[in-house]
C-alpha atoms as a PDB file:
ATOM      1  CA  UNK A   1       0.000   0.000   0.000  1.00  0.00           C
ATOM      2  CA  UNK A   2       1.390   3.624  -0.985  1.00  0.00           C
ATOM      3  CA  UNK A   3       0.692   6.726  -0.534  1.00  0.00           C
ATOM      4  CA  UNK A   4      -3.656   7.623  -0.542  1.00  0.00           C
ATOM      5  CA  UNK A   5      -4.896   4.498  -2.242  1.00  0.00           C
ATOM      6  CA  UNK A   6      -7.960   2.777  -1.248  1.00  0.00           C
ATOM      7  CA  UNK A   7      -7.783  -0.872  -1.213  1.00  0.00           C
ATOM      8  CA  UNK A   8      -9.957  -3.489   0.475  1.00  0.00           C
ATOM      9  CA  UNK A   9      -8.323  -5.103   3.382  1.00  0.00           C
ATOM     10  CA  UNK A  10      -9.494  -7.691   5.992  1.00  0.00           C
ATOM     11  CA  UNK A  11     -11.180  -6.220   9.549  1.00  0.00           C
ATOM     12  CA  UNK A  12      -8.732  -9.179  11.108  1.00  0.00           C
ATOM     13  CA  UNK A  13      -5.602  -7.556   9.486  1.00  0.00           C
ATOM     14  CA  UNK A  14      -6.010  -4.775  11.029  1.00  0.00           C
ATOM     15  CA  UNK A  15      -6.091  -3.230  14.760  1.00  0.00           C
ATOM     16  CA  UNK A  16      -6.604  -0.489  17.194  1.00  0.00           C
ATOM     17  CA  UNK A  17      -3.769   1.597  18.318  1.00  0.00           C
ATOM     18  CA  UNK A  18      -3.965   3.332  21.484  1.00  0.00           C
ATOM     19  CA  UNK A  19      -6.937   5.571  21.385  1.00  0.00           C
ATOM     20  CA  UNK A  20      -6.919   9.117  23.180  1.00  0.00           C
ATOM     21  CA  UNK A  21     -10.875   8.405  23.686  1.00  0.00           C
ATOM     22  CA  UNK A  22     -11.444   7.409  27.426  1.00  0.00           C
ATOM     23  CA  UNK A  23     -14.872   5.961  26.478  1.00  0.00           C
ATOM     24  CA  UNK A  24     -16.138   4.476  23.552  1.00  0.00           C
ATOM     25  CA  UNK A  25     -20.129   4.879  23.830  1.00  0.00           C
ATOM     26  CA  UNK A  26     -21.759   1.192  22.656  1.00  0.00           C
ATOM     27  CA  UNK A  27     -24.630   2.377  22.052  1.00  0.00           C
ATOM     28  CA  UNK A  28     -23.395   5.108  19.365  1.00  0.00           C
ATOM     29  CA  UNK A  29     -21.527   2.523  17.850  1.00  0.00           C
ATOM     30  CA  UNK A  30     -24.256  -0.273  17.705  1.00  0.00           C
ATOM     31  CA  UNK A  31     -26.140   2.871  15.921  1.00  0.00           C
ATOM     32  CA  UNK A  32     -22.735   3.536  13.530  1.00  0.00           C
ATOM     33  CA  UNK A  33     -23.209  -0.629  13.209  1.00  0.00           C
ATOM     34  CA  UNK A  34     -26.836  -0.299  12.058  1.00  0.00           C
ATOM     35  CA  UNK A  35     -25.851   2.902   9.282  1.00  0.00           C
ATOM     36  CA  UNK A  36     -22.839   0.353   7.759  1.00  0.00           C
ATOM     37  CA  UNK A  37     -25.351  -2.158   7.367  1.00  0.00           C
ATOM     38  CA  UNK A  38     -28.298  -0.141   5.549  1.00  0.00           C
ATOM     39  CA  UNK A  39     -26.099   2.564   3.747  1.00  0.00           C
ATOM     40  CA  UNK A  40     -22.872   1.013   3.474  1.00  0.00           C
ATOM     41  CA  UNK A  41     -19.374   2.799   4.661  1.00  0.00           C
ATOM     42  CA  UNK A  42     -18.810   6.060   3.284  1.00  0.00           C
ATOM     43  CA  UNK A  43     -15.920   7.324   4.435  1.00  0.00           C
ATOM     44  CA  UNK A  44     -12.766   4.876   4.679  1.00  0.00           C
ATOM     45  CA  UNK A  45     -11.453   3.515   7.737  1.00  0.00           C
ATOM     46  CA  UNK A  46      -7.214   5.526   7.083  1.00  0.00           C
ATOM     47  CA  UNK A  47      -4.681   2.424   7.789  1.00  0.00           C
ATOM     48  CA  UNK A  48      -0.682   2.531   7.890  1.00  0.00           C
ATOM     49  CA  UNK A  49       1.339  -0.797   7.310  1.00  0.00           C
ATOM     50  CA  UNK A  50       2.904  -2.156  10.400  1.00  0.00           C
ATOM     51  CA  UNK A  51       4.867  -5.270   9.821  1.00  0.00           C
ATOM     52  CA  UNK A  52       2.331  -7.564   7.847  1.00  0.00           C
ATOM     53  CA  UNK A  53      -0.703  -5.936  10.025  1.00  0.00           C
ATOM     54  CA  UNK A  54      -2.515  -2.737   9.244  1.00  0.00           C
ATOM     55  CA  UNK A  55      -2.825  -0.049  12.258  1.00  0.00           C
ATOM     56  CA  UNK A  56      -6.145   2.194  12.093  1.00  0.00           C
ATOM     57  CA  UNK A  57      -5.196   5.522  12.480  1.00  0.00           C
ATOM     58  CA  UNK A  58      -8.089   7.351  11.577  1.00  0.00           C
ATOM     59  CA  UNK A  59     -11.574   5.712  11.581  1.00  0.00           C
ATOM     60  CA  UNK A  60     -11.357   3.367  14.979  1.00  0.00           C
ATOM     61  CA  UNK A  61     -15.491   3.944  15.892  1.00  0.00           C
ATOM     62  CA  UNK A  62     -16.115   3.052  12.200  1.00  0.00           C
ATOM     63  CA  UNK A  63     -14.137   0.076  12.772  1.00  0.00           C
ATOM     64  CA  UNK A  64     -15.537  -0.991  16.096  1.00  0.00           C
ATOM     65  CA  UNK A  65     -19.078  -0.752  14.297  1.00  0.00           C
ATOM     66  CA  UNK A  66     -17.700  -2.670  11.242  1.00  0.00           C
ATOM     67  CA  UNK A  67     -16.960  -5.811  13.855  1.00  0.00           C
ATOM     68  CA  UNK A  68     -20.243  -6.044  14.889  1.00  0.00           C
ATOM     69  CA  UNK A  69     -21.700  -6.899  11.976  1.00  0.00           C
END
């Protein structure tokens, strides 16, 4: 991956890095859960390549919503 290209990657490739959010609110993100579902994902959940891994660094609620379904 290089540079601002969107490609498809697996949910289990990538992971959380330490967020600066204290709480995450479930029930906001069961509602994020229920938009991915009916409309789809709009924006893009931003990745960098660690290793063989990909670390979210922009889009972690979107992410967390993505896993529930």
């Amino acid at each position: 991956m290089s540079g601002n290209t969107i490609e498809k990657i697996l949910l289990k490739k990538m992971h959380r890095k330490k967020n600066i959010r204290t709480q995450i609110d479930d029930l906001a993100i069961e509602g994020l859960a229920q938009s991915l579902q009916s409309v789809g994902q709009l924006v893009p959940i931003r990745v960098r390549s660690v290793d063989d891994l990909f670390e979210i660094t922009d889009g972690g609620r979107r992410y967390l919503a993505a896993l529930k379904l």
